[in-house]
Protein backbone atom coordinates (compact mmCIF):
# COMPACT_ATOMS: atom_id res chain seq x y z
CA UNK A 1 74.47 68.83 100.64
CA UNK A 2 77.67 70.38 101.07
CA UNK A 3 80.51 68.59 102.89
CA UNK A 4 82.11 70.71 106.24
CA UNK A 5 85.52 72.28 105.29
CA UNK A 6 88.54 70.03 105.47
CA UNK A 7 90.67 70.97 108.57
CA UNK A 8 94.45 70.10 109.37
CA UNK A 9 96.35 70.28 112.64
CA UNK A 10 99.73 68.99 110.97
CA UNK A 11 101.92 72.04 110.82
CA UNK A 12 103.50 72.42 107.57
CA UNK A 13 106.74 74.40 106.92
CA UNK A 14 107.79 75.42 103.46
CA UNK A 15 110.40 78.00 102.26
CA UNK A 16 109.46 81.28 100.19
CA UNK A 17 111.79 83.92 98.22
CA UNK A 18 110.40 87.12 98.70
CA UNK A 19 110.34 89.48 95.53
CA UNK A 20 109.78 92.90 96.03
CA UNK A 21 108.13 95.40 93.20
CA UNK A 22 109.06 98.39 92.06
CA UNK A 23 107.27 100.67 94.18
CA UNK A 24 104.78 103.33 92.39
CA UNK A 25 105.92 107.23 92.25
CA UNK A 26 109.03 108.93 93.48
CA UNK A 27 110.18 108.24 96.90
CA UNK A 28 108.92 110.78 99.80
CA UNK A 29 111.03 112.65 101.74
CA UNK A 30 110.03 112.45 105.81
CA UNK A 31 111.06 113.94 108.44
CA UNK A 32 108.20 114.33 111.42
CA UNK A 33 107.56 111.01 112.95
CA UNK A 34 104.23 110.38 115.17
CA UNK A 35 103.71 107.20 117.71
CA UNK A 36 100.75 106.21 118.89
CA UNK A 37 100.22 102.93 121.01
CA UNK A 38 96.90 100.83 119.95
CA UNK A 39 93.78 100.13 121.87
CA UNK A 40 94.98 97.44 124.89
CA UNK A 41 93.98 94.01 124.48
CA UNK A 42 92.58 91.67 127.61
CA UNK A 43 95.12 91.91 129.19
CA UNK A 44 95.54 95.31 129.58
CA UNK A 45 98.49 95.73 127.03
CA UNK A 46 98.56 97.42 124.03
CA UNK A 47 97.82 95.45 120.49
CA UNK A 48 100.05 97.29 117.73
CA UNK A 49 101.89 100.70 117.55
CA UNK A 50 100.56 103.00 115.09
CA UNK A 51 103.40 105.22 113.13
CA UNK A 52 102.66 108.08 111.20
CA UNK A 53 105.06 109.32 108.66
CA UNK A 54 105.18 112.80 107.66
CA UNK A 55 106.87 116.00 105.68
CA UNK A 56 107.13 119.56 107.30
CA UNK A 57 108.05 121.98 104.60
CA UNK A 58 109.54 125.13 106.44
CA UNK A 59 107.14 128.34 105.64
CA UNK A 60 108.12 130.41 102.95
CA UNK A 61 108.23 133.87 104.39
CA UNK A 62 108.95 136.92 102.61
CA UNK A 63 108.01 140.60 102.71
CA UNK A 64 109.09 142.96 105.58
CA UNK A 65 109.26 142.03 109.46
CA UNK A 66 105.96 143.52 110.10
CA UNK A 67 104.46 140.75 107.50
CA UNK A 68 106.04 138.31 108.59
CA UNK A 69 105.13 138.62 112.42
CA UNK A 70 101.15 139.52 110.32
CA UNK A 71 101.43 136.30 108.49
CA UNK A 72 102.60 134.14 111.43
CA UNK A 73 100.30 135.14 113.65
CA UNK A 74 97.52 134.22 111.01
CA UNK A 75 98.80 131.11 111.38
CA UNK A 76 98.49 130.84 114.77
CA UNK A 77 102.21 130.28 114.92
CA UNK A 78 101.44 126.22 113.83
CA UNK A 79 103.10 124.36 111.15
CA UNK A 80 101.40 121.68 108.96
CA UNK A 81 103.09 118.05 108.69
CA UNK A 82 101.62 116.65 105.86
CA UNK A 83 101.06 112.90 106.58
CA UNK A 84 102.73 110.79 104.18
CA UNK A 85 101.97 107.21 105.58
CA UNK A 86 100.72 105.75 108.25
CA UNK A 87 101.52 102.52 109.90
CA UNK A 88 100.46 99.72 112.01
CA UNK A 89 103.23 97.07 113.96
CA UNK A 90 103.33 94.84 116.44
CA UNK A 91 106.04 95.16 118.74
CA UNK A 92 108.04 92.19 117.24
CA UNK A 93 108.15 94.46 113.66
CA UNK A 94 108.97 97.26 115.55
CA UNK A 95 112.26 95.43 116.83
CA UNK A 96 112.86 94.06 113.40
CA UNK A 97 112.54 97.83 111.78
CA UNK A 98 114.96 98.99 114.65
CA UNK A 99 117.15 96.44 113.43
CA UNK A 100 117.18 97.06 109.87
CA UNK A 101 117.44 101.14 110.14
CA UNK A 102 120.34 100.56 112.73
CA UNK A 103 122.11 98.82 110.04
CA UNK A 104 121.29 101.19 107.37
CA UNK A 105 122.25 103.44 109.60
CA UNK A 106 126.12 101.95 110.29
CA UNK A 107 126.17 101.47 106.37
CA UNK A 108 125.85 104.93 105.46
CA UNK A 109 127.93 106.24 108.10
CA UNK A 110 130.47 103.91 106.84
CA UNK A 111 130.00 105.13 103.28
CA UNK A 112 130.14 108.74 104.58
CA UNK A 113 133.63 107.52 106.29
CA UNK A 114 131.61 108.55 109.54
CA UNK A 115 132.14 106.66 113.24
CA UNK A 116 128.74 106.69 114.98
């Protein structure tokens, strides 16, 4: 016979350092940002924020005018953002990743000798 699992409704607190790895692979360069808002819960709000990351490269063109205008029409005249990453947050990460690329933000354009 096997005995129910133990339970406990004392809430317990302890304290954690967190150690980040050494991420795998180069770091990506992004710059094409998507936001989507998740599917809305009960009460009619929505559960998470999706964020896609991404990388348009600009189109490497070459050859006369006429080719150009051939080629980009081929293309329909769209450009491909690779994505790169894709995320899911609830609005309470959101605010904290506002918060942490403001202040990168203020630190670089301090480094830079930069006012915002």
């Amino acid at each position: 016979m096997t005995k129910p699992p133990i339970t406990s409704t004392t809430a317990h607190t302890a304290k954690f350092r967190l150690v980040w790895e050494d991420p795998a692979g180069p770091a990506q360069p992004t710059n094409q940002f998507a936001v989507a808002l998740g599917v809305p819960n009960a009460s009619g709000r929505p559960d998470s924020i999706y964020l896609t990351m991404g990388i348009l490269e600009p189109p490497l063109l070459f050859g006369s005018d006429e080719e150009i205008v051939e080629r980009l029409a081929e293309s329909g005249h769209k450009l491909p953002v690779k994505p790169l990453g894709r995320f899911v947050l609830t609005r309470d990460r959101i605010q904290e990743l506002i918060k942490i690329l403001e202040s990168a933000a203020e630190i670089y354009d301090e480094a830079q000798g930069e006012q915002p």
